[in-house]
N, C-alpha and C. Protein backbone atom coordinates (compact mmCIF):
# COMPACT_ATOMS: atom_id res chain seq x y z
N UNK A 1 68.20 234.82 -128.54
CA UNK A 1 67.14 234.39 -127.65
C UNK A 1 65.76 234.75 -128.21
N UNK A 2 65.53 235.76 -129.19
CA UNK A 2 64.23 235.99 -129.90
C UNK A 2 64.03 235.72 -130.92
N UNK A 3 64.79 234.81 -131.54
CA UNK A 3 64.26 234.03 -132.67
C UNK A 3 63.44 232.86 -132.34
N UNK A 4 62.52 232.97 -133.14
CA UNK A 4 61.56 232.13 -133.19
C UNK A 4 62.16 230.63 -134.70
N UNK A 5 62.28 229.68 -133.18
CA UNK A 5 62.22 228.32 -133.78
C UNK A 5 61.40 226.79 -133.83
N UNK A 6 59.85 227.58 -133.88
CA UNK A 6 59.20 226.40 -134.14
C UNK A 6 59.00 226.38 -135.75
N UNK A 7 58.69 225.40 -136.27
CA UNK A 7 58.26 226.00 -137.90
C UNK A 7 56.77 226.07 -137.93
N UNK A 8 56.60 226.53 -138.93
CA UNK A 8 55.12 226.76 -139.57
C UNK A 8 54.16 225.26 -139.39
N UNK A 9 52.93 225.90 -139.09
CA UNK A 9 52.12 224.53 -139.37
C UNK A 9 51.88 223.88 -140.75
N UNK A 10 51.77 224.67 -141.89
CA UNK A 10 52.23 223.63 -143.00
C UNK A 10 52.94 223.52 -143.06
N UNK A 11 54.00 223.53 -143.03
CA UNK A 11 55.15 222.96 -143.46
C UNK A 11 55.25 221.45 -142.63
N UNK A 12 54.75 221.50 -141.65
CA UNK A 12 54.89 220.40 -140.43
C UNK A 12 54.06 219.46 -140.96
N UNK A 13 52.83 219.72 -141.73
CA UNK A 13 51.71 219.24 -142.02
C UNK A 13 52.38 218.48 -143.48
N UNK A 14 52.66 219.33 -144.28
CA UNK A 14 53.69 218.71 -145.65
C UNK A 14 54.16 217.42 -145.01
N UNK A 15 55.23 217.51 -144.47
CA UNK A 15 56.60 216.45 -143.88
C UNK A 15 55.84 215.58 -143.36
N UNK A 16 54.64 215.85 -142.71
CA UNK A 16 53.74 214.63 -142.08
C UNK A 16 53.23 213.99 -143.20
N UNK A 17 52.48 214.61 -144.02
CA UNK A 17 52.04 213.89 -145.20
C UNK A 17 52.76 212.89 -146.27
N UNK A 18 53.87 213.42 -146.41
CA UNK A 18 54.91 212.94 -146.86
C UNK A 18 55.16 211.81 -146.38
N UNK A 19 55.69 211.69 -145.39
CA UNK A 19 55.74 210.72 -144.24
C UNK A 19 54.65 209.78 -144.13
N UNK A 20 53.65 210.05 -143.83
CA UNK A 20 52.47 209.32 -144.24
C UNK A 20 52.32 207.66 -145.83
N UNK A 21 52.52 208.96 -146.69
CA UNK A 21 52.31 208.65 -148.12
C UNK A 21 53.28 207.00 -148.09
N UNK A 22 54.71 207.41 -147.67
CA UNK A 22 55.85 206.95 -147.90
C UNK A 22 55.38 205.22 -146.65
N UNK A 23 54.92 205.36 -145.41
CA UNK A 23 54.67 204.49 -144.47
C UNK A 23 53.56 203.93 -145.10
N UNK A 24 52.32 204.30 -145.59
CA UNK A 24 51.62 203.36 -145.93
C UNK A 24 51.44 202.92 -147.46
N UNK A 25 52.67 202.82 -148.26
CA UNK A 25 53.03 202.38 -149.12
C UNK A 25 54.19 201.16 -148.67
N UNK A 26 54.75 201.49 -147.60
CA UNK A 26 55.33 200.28 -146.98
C UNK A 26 54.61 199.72 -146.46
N UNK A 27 54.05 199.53 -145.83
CA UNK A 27 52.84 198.84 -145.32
C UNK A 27 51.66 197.94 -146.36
N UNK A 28 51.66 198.71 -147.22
CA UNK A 28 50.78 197.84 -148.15
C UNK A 28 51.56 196.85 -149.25
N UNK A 29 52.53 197.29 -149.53
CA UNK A 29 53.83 196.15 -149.62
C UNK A 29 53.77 194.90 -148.87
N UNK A 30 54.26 195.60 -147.43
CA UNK A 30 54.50 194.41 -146.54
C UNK A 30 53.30 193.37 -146.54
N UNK A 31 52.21 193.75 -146.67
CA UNK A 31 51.10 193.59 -146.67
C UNK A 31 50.83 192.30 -147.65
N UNK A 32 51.15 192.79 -148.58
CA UNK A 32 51.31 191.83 -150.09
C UNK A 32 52.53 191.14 -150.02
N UNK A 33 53.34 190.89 -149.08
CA UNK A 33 54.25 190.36 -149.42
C UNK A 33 54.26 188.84 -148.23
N UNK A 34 53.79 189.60 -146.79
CA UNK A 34 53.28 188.23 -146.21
C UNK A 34 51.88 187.23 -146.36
N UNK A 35 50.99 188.18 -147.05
CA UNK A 35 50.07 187.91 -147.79
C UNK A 35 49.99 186.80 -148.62
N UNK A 36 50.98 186.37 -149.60
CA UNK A 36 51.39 186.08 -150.56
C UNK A 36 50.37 186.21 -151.79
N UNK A 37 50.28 188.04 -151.63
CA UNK A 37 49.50 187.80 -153.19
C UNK A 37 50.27 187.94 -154.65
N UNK A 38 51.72 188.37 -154.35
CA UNK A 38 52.31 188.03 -155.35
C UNK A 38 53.79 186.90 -154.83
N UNK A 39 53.84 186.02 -155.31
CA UNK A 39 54.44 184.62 -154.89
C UNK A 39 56.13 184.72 -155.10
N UNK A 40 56.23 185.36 -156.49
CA UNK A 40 57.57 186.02 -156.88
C UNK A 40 58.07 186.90 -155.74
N UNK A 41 57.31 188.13 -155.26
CA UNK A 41 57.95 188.79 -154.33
C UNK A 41 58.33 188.56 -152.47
N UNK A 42 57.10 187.52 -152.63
CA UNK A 42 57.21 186.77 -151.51
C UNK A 42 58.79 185.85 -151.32
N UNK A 43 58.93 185.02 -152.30
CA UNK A 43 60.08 184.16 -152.09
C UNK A 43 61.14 185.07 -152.36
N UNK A 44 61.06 186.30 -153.08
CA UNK A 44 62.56 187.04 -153.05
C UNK A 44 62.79 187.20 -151.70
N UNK A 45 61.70 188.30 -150.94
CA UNK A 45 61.62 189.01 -149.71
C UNK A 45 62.17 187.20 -148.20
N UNK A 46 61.54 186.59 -148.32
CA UNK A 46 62.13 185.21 -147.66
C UNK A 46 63.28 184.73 -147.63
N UNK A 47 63.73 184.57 -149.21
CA UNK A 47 64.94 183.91 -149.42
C UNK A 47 66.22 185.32 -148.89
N UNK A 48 66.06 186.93 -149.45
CA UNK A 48 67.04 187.29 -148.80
C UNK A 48 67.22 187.35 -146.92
N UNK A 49 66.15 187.20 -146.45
CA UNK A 49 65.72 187.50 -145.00
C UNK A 49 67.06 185.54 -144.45
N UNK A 50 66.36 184.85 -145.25
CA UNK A 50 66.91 183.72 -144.54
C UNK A 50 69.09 183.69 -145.80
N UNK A 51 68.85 184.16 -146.16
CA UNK A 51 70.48 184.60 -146.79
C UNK A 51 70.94 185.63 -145.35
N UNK A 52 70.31 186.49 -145.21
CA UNK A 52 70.97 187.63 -144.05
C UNK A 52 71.43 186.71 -142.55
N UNK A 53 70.21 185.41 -142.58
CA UNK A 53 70.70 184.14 -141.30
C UNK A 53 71.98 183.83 -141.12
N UNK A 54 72.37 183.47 -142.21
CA UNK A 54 73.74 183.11 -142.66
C UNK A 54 74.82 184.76 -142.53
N UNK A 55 75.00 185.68 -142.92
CA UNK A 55 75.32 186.39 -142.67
C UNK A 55 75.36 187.07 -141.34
N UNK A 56 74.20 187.00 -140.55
CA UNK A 56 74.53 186.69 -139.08
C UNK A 56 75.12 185.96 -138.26
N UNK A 57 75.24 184.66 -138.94
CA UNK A 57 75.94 183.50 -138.38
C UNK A 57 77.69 184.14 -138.51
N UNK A 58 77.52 184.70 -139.62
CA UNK A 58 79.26 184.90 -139.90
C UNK A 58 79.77 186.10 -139.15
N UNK A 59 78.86 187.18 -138.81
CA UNK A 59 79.61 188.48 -138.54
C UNK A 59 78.70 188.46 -137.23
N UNK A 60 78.97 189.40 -136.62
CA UNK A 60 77.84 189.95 -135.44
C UNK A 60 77.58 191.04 -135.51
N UNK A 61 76.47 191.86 -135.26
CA UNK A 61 76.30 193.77 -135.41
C UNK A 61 76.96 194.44 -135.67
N UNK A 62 77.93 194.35 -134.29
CA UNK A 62 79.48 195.64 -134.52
C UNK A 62 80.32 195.42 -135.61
N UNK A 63 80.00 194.17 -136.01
CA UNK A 63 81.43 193.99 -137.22
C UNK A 63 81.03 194.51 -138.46
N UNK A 64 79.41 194.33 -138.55
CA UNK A 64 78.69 194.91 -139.72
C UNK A 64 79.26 195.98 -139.72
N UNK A 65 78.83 197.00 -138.50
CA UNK A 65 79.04 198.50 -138.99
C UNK A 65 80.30 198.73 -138.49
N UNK A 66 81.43 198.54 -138.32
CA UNK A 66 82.69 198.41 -138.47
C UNK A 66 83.37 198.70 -140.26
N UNK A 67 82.49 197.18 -140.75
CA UNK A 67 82.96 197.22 -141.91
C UNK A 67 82.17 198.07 -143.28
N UNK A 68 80.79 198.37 -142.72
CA UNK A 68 80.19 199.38 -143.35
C UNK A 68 80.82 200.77 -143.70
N UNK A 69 81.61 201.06 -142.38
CA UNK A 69 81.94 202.34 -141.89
C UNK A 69 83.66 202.43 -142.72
N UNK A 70 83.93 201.30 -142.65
CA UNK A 70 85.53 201.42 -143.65
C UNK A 70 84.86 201.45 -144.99
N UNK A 71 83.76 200.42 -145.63
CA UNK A 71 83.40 200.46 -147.16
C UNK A 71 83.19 202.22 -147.12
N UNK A 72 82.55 202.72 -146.46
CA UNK A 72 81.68 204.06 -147.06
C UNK A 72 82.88 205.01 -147.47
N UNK A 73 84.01 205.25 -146.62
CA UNK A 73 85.03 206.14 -146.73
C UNK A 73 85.91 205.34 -147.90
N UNK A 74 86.40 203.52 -148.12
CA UNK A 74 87.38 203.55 -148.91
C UNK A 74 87.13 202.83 -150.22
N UNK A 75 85.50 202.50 -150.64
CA UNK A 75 85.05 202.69 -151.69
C UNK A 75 85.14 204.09 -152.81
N UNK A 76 84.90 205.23 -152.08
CA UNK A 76 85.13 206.34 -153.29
C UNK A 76 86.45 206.16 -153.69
N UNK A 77 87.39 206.07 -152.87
CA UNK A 77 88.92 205.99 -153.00
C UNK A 77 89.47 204.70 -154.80
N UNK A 78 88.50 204.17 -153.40
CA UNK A 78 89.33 202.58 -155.23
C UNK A 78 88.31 203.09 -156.33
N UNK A 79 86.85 203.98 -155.65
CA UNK A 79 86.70 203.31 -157.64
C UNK A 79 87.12 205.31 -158.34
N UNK A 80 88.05 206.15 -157.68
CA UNK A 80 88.54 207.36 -158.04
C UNK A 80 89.71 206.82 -158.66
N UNK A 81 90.69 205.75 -158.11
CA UNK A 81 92.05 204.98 -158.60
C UNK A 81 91.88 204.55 -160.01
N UNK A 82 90.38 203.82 -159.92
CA UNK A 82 90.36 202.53 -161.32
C UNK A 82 88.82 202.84 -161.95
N UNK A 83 88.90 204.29 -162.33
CA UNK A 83 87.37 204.72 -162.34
C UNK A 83 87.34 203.53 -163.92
N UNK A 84 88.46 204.15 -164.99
CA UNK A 84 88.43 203.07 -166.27
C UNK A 84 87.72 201.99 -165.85
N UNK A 85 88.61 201.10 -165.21
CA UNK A 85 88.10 199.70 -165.43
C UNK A 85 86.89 199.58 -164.45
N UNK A 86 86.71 199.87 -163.60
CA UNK A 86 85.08 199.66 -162.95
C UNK A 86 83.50 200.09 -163.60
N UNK A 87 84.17 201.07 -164.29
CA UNK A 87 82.91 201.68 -165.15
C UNK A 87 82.63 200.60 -166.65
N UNK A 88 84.03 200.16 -167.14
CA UNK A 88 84.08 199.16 -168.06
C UNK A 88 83.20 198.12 -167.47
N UNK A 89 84.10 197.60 -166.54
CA UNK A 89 83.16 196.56 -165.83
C UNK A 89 81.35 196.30 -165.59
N UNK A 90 81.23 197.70 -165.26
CA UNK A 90 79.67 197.60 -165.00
C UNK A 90 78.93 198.16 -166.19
N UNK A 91 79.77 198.35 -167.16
CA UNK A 91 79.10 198.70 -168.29
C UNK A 91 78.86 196.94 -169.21
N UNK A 92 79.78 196.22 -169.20
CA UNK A 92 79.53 194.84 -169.48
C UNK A 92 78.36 193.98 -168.56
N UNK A 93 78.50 194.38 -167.22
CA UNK A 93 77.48 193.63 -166.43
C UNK A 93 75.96 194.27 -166.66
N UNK A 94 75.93 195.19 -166.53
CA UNK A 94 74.24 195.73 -167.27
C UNK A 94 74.12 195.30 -168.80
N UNK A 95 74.84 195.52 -169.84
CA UNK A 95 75.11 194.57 -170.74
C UNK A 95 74.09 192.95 -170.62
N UNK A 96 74.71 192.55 -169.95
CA UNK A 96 74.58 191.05 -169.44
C UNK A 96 73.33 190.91 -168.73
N UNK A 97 73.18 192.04 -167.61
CA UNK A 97 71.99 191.90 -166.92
C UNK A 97 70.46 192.02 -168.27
N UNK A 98 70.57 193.08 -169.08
CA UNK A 98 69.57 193.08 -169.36
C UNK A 98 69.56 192.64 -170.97
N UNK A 99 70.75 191.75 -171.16
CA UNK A 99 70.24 190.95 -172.34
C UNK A 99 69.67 189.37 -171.80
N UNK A 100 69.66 189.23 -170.73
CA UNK A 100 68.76 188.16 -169.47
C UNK A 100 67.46 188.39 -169.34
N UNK A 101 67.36 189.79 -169.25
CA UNK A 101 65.98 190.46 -168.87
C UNK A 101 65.42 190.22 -170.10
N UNK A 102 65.92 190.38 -171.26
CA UNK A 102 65.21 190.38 -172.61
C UNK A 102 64.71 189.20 -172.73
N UNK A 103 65.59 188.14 -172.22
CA UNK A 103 64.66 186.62 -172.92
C UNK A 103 63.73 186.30 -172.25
């Protein structure tokens, strides 16, 4: 009962700042992105927003995190089974990805 549990004012002040830093760097993003001062990031940020339409159309909320909630637990599982070949795998696909990036 006599412990003291508020924290310190810097420290509160840190985590706010932090917090801060992190929100209006999203914000100035978002900013530029409905903006359209860069056109590339605009049509990525659009095209996945109207891809997720379609993905709404197919699932509804609960099923999302239904199936979120099975990936999180039985993903470590398969790639602990077939660590070989998945690591092969994504060692060919970065491969691939960034001999794309090169041209």
């Amino acid at each position: 009962m006599d412990i003291e549990i508020t924290p310190p004012n810097d420290k509160v002040h840190q985590f706010v700042d932090v917090a801060m830093k992190h929100v209006n760097a999203i914000v100035l993003k978002l900013r530029s992105v409905f903006l359209v001062e860069d056109i590339i990031d605009s049509i990525k940020f659009f095209a996945f927003f109207y891809f997720l339409t379609y993905v709404g159309s197919w699932f509804n909320g609960l099923t999302l995190v239904i199936l979120t909630y099975l990936a999180f637990f039985s993903v470590p599982k398969v790639y602990e089974m077939n660590k070989t070949q998945i690591d092969h795998g994504l060692e060919v696909a970065c491969k691939q990805v960034q001999d794309v990036i090169a041209l």
